[in-house]
C-alpha atoms as a PDB file:
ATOM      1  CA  UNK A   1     149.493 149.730  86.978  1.00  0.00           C
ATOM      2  CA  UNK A   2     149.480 152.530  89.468  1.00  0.00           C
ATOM      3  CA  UNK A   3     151.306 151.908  92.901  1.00  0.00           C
ATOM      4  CA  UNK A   4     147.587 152.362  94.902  1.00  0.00           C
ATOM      5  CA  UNK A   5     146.440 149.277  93.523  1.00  0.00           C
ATOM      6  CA  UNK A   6     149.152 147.784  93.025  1.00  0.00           C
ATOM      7  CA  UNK A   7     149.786 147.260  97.251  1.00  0.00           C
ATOM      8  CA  UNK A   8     146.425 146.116  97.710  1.00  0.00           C
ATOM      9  CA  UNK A   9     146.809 143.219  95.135  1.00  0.00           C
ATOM     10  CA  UNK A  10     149.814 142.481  96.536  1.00  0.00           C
ATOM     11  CA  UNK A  11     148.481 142.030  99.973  1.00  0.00           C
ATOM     12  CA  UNK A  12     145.654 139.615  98.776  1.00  0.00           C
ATOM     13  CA  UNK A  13     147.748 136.185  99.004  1.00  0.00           C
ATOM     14  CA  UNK A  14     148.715 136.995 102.676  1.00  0.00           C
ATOM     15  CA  UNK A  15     145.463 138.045 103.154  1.00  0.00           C
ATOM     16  CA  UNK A  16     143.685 134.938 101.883  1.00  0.00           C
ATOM     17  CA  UNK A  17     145.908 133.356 104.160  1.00  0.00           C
ATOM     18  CA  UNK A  18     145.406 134.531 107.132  1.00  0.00           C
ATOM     19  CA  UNK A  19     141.609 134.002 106.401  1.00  0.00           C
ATOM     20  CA  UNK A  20     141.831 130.675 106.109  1.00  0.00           C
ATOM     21  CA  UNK A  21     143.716 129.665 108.630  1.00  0.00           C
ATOM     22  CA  UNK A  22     141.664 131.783 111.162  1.00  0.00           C
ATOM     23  CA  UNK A  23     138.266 132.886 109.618  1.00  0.00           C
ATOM     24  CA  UNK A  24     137.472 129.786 108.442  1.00  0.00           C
ATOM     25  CA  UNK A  25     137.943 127.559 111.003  1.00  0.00           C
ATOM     26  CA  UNK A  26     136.390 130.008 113.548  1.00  0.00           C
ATOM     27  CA  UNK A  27     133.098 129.711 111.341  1.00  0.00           C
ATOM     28  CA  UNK A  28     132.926 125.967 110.979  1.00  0.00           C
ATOM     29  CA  UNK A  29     133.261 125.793 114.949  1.00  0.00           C
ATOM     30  CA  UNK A  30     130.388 127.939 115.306  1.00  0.00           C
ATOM     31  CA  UNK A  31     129.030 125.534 112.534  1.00  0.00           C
ATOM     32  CA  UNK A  32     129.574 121.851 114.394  1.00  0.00           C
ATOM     33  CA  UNK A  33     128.474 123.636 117.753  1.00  0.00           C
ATOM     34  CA  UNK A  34     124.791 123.888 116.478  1.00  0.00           C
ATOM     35  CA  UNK A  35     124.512 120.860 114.344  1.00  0.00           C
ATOM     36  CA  UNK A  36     124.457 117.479 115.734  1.00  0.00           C
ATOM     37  CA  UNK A  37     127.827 116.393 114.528  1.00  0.00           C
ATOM     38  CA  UNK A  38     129.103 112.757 115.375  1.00  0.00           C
ATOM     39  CA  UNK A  39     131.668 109.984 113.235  1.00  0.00           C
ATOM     40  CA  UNK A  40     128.027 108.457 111.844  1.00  0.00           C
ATOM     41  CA  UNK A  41     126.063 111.676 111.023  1.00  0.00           C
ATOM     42  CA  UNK A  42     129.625 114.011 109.928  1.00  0.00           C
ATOM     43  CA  UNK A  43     128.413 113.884 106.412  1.00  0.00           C
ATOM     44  CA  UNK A  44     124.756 114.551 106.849  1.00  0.00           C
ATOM     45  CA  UNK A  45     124.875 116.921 110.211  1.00  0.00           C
ATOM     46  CA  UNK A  46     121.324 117.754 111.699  1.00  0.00           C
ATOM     47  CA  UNK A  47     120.581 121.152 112.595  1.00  0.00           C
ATOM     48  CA  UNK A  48     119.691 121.164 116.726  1.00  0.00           C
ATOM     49  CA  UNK A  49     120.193 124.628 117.220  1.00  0.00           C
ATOM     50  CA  UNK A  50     121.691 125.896 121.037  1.00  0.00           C
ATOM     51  CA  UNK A  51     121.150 122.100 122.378  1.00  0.00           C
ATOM     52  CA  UNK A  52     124.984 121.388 122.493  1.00  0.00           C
ATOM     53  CA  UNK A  53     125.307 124.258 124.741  1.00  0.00           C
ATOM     54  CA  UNK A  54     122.835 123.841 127.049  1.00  0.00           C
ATOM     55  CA  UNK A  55     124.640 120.360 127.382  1.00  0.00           C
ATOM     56  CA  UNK A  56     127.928 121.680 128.314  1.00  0.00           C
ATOM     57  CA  UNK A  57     126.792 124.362 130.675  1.00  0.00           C
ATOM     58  CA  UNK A  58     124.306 121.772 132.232  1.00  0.00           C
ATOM     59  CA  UNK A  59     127.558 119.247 132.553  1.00  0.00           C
ATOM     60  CA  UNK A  60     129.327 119.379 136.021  1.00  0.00           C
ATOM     61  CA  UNK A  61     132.595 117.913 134.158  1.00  0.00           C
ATOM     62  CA  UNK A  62     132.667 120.567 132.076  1.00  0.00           C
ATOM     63  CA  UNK A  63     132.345 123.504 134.697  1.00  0.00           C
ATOM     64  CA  UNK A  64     135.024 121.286 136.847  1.00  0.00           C
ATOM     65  CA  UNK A  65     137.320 121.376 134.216  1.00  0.00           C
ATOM     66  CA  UNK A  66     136.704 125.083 133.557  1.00  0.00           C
ATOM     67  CA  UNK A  67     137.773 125.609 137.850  1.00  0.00           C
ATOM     68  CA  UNK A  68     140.810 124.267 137.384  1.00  0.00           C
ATOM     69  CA  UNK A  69     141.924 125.604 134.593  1.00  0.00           C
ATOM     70  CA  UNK A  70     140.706 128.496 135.871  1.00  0.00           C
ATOM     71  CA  UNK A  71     142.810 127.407 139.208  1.00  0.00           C
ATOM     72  CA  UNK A  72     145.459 126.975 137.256  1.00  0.00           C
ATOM     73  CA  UNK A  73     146.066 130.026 134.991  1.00  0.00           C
ATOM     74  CA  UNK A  74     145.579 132.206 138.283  1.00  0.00           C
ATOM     75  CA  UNK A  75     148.232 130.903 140.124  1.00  0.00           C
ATOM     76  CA  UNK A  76     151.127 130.039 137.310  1.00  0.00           C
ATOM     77  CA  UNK A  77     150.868 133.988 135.494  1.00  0.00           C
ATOM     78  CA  UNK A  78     151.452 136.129 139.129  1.00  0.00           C
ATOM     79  CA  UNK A  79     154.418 133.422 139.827  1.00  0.00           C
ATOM     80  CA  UNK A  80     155.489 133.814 136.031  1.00  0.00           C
ATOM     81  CA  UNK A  81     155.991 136.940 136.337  1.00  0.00           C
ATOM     82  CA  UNK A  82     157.318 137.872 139.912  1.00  0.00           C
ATOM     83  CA  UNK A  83     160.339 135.655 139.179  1.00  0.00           C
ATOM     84  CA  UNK A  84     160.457 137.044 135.646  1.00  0.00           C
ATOM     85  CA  UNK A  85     160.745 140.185 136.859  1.00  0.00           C
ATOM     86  CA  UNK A  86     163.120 139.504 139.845  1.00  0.00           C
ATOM     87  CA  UNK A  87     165.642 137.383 136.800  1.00  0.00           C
ATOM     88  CA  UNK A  88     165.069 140.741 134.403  1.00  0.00           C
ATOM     89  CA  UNK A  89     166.453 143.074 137.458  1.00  0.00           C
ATOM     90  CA  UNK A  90     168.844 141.293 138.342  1.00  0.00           C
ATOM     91  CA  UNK A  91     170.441 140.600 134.994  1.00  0.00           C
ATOM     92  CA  UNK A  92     170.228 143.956 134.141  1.00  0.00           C
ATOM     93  CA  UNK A  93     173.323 144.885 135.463  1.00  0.00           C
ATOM     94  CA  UNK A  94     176.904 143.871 134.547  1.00  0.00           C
ATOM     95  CA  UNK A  95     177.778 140.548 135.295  1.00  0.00           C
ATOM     96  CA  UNK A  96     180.326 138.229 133.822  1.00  0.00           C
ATOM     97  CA  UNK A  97     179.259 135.806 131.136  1.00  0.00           C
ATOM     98  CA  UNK A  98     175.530 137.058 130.939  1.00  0.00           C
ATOM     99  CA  UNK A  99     175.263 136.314 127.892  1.00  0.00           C
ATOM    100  CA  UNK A 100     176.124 132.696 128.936  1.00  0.00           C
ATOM    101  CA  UNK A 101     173.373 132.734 131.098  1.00  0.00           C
ATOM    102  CA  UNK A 102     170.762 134.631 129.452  1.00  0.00           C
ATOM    103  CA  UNK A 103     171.027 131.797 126.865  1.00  0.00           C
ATOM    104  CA  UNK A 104     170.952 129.309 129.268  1.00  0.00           C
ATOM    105  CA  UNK A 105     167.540 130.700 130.961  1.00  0.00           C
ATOM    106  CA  UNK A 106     166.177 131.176 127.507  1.00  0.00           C
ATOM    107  CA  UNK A 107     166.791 127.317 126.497  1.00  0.00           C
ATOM    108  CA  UNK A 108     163.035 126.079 127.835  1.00  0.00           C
ATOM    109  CA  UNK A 109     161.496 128.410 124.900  1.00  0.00           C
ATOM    110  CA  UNK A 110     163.466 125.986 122.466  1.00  0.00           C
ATOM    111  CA  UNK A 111     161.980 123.292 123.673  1.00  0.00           C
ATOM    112  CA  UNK A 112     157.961 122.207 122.134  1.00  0.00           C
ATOM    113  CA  UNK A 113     155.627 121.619 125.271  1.00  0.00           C
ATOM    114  CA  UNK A 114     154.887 117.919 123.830  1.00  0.00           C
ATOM    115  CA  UNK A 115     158.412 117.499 124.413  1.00  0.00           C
ATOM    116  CA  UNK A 116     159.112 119.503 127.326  1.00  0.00           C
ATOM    117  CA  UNK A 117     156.195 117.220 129.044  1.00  0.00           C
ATOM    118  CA  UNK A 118     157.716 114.285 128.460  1.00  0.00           C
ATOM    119  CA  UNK A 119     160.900 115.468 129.574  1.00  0.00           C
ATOM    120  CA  UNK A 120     159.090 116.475 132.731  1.00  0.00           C
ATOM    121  CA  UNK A 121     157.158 113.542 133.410  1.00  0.00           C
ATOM    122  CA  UNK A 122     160.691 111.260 133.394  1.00  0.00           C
ATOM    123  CA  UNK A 123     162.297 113.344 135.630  1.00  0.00           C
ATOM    124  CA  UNK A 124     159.557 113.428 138.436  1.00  0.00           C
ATOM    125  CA  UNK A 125     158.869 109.986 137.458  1.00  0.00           C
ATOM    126  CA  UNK A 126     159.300 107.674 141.259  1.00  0.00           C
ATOM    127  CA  UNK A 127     161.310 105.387 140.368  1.00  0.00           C
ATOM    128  CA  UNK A 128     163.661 106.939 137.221  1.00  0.00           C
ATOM    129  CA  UNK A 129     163.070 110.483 138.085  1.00  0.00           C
ATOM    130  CA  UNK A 130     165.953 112.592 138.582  1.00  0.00           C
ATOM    131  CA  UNK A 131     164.305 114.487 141.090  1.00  0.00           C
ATOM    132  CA  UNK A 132     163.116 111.706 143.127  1.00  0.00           C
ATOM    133  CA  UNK A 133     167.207 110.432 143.315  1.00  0.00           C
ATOM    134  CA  UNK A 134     167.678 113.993 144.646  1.00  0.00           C
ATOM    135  CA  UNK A 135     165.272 113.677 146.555  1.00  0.00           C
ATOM    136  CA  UNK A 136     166.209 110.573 148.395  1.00  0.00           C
ATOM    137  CA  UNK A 137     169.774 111.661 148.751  1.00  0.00           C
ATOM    138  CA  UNK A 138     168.757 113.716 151.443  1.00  0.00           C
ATOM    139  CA  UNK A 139     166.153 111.268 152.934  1.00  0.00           C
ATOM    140  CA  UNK A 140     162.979 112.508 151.279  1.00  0.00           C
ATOM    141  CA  UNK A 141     160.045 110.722 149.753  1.00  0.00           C
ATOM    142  CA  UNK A 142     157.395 112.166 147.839  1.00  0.00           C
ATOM    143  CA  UNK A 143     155.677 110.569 144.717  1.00  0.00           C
ATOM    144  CA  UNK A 144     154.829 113.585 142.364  1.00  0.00           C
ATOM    145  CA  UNK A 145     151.797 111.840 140.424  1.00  0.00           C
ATOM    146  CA  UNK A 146     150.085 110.576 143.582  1.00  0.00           C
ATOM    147  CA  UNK A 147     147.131 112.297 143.776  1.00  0.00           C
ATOM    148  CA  UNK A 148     145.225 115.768 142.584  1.00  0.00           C
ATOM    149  CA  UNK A 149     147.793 118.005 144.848  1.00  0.00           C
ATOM    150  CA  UNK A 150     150.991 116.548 144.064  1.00  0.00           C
ATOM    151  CA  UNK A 151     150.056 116.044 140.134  1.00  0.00           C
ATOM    152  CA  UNK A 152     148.958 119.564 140.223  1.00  0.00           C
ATOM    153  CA  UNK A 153     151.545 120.781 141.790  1.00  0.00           C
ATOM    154  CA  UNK A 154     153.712 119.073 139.060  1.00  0.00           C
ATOM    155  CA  UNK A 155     151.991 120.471 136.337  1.00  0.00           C
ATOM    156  CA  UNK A 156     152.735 124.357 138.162  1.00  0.00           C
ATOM    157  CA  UNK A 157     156.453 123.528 138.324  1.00  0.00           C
ATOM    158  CA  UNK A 158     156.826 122.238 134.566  1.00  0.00           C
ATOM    159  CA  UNK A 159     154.557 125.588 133.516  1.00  0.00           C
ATOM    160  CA  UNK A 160     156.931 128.044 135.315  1.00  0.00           C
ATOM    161  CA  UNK A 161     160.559 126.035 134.309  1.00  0.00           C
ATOM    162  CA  UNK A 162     158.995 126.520 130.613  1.00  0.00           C
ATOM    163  CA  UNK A 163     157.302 129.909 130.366  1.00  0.00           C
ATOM    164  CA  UNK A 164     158.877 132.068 133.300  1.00  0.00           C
ATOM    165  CA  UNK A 165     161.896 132.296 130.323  1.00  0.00           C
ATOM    166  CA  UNK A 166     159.068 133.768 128.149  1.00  0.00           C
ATOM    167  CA  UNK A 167     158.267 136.766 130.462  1.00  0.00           C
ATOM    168  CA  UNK A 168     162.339 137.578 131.646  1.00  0.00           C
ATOM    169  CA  UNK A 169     163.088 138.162 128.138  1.00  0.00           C
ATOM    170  CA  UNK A 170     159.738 140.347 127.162  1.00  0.00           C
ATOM    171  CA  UNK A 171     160.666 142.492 130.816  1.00  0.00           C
ATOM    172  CA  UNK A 172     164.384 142.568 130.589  1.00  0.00           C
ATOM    173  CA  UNK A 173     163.967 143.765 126.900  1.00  0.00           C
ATOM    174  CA  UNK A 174     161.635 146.431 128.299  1.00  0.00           C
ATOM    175  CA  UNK A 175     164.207 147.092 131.086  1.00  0.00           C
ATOM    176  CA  UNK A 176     166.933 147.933 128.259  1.00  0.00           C
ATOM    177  CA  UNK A 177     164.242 150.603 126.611  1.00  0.00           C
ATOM    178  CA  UNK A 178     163.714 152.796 129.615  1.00  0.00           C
ATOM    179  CA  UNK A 179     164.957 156.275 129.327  1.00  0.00           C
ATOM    180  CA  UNK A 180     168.194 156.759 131.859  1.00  0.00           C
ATOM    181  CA  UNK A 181     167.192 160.396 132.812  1.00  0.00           C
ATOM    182  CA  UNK A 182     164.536 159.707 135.709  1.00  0.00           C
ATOM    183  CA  UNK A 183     167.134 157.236 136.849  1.00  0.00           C
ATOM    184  CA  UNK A 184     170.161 159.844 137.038  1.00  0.00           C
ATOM    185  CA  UNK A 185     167.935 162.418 138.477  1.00  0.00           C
ATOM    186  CA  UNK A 186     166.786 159.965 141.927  1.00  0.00           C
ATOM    187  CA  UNK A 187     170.317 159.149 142.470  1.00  0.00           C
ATOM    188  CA  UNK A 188     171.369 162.720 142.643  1.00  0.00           C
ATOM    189  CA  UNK A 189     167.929 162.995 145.144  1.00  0.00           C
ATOM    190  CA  UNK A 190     169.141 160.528 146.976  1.00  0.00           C
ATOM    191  CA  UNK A 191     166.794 157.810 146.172  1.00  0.00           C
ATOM    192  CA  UNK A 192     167.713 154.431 147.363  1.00  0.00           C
ATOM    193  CA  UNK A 193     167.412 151.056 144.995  1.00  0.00           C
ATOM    194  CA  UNK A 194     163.413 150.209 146.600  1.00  0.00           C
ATOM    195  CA  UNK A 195     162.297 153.625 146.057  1.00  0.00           C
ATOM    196  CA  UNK A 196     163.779 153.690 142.127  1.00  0.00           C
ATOM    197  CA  UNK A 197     161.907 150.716 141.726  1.00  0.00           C
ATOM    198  CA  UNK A 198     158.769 151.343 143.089  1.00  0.00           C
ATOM    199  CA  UNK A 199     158.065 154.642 141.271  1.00  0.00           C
ATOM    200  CA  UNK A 200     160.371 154.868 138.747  1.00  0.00           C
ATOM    201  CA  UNK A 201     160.860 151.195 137.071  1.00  0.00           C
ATOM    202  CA  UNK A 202     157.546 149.847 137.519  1.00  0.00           C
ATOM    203  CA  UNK A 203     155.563 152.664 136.823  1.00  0.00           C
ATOM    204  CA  UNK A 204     157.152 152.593 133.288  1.00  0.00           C
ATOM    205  CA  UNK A 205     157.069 148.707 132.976  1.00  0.00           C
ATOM    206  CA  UNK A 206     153.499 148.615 134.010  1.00  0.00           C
ATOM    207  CA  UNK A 207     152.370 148.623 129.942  1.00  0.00           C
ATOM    208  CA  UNK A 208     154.597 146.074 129.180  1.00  0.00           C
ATOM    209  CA  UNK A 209     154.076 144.075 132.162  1.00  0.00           C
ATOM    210  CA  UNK A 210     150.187 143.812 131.333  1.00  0.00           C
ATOM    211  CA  UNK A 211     150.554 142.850 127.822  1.00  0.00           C
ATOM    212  CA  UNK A 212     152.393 139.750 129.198  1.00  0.00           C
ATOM    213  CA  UNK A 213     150.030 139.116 131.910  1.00  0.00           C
ATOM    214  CA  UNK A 214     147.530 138.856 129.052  1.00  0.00           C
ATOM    215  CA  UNK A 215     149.403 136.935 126.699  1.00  0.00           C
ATOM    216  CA  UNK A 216     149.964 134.350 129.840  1.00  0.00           C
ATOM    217  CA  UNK A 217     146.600 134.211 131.166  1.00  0.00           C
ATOM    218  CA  UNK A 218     145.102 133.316 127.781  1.00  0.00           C
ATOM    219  CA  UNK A 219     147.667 131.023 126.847  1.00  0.00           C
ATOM    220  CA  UNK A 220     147.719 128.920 130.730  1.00  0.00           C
ATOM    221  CA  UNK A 221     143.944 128.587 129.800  1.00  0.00           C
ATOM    222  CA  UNK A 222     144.833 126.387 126.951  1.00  0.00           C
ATOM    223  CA  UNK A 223     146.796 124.180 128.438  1.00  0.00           C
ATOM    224  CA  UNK A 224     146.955 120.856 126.909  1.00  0.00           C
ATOM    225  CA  UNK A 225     150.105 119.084 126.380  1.00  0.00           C
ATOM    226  CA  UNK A 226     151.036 118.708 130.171  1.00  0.00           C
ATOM    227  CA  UNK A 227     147.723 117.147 131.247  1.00  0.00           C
ATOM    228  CA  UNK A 228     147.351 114.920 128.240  1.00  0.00           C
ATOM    229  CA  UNK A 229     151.235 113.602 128.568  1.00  0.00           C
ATOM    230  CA  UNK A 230     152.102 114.058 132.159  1.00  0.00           C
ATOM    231  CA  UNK A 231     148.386 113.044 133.968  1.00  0.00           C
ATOM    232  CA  UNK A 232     146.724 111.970 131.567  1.00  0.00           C
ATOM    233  CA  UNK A 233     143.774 114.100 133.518  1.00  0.00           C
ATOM    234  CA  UNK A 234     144.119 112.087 136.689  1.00  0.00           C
ATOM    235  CA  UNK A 235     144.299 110.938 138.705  1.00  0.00           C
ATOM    236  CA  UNK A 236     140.723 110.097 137.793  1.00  0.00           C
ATOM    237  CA  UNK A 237     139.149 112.805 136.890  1.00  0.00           C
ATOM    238  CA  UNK A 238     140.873 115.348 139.015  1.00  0.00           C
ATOM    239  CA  UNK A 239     143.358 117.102 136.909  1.00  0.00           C
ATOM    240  CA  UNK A 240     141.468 117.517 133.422  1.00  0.00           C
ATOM    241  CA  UNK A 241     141.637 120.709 132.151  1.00  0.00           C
ATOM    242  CA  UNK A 242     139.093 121.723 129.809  1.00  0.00           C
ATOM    243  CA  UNK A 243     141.578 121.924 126.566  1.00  0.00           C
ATOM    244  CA  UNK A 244     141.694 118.034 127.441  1.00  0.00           C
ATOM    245  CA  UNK A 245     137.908 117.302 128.298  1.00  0.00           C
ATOM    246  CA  UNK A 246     137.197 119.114 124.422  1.00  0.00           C
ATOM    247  CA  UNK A 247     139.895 116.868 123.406  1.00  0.00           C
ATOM    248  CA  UNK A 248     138.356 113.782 124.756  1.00  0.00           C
ATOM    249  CA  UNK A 249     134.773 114.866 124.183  1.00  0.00           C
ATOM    250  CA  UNK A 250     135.893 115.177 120.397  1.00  0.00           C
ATOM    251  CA  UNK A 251     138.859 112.708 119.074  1.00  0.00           C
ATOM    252  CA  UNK A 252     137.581 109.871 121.701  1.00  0.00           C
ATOM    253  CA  UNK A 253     133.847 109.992 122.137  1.00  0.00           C
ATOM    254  CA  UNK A 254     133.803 111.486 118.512  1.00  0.00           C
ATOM    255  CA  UNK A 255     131.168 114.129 119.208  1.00  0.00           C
ATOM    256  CA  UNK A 256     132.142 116.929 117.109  1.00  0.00           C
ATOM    257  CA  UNK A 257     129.205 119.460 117.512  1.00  0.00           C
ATOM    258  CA  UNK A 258     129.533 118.977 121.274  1.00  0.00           C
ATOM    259  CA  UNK A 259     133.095 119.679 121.470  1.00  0.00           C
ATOM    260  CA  UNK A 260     132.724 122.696 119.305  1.00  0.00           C
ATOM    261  CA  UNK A 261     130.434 124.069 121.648  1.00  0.00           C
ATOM    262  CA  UNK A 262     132.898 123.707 124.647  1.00  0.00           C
ATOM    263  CA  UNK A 263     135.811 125.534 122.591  1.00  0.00           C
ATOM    264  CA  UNK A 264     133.383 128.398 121.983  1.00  0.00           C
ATOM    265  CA  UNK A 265     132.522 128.558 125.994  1.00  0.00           C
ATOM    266  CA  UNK A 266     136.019 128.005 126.762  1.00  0.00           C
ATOM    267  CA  UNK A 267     137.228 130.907 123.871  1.00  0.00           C
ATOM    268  CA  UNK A 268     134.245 133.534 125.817  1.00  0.00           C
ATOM    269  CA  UNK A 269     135.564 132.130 129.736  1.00  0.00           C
ATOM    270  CA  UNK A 270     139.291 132.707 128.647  1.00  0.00           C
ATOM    271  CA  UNK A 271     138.610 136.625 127.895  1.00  0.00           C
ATOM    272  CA  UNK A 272     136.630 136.857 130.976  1.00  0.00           C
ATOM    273  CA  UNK A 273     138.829 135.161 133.237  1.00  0.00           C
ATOM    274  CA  UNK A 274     141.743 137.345 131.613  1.00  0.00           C
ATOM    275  CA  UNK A 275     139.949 140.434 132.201  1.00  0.00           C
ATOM    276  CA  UNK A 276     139.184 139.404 135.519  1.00  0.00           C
ATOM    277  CA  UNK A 277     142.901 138.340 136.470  1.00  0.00           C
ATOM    278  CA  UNK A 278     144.092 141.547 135.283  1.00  0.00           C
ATOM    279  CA  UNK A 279     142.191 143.460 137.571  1.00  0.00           C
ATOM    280  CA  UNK A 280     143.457 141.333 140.554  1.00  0.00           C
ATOM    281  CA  UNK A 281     146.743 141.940 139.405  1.00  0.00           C
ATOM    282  CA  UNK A 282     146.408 145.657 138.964  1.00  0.00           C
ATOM    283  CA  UNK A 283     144.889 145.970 142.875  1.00  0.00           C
ATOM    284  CA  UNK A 284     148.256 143.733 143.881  1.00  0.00           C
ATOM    285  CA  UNK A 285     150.066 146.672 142.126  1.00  0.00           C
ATOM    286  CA  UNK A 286     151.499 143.955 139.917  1.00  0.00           C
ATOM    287  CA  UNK A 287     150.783 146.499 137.099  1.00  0.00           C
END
């Protein structure tokens, strides 16, 4: 057998693969979203055409859920990566056992969100918390699950402490890359450390930089694991994001076609709201 067809056969498996675990499912989505899929009509759906999306775009829960996550993915990516950013420069030069800590900062990737929620949710917890007992050491209250600010707010910190990690390594990687010429030739201009940074360092990072904001952006819009172990969505309603509302909508009211119909919204409103968040950060010269 010649070595032309030979690579294409060989490709097929992986190929098949990747199909099914992506073309598939995206199909059956669009599938449930226009058939009236529940537990008591799953075997025998009923065709009903765009009716489960005028639904969810006529349902306030929905578009409140779609704000806040919204809310949500807008402020966690620019703080992301600012401190990201400010860890990657500043590790960048020699310091003693970086290694040591470069590991150490690294260690939240390890750790599965699920888990990393759970973790989270004991140590703000009031009464067990760790950070409560610091807290109180110094005479301070504050109840981190109290209402929508201070459960939102908790939800921020436990984003950051797990993917800030995620964008130092991507950026101090980058960092490594640059050529050293443009760098040489400032310092012999006279260029001080804001100026090299400014037009020299993120000028070049500014490619890397947005493929991270991206990758960010679309991944803080699924957020799940947090709400669902840390919340719950609440209190009441207040912090339900719409990965969790889909969830609910789905596993716990068991309407399939309806909740197929919000993941498709929610897939289109993630691109937008990544395109659109890009553009903000490119006018706060971000990237």
């Amino acid at each position: 057998m010649k070595l032309g067809k030979t690579k294409y056969i060989l490709v097929i498996p992986a190929l098949a693969l990747l199909l099914s675990l992506t073309l598939y499912p995206t199909l059956f989505a669009y599938f449930l979203a226009v058939h009236n899929v529940t537990v008591g009509t799953f075997r025998n759906p009923v065709f009903i055409g765009l009716e489960n999306f005028i639904k969810i775009a006529t349902r306030h829960d929905f578009w409140y859920s779609v704000g806040l996550t919204t809310l949500f993915a807008f402020v966690v990516t620019p703080i992301e990566l600012v401190i990201g950013l400010f860890i990657a420069l500043l590790l960048e030069r020699e310091l003693l056992g970086k290694r040591i800590i470069i590991t150490l900062i690294l260690t939240p990737l390890a750790v599965a969100p699920a888990l990393m929620a759970i973790m989270m949710k004991l140590m703000f917890n009031e009464f067990v918390g760790l950070i409560p007992y610091l807290l109180n050491i110094f005479g301070l209250r504050y109840s981190f699950f109290k209402d929508f600010t201070s459960s939102f707010l908790t939800l921020i910190i436990t984003d950051i402490v797990q993917w800030t990690p995620f964008v130092f390594i991507i950026i101090y990687s980058g960092l490594q890359s640059l050529p050293r010429e443009p760098y040489e030739a400032a310092k012999i201009d006279g260029a001080d450390g804001r100026n090299i940074f400014l037009y020299i360092t993120l000028p070049l990072l500014k490619p890397l930089i947005l493929i991270v904001a991206i990758l960010r952006l679309m991944d803080a819009f699924k957020i799940f694991e947090y709400v669902h172990i840390m919340t719950g969505g609440g209190p009441g309603f207040s912090t339900t994001t719409t990965s969790v509302m889909i969830y609910r909508t789905g596993f716990i009211y068991g309407d399939f076609g309806l909740a197929a119909a919000a993941t498709i919204f929610l897939f289109y409103i993630s691109i937008i709201g990544a395109t659109i968040g890009i553009r903000l950060l490119s006018k706060m010269r971000m990237i």
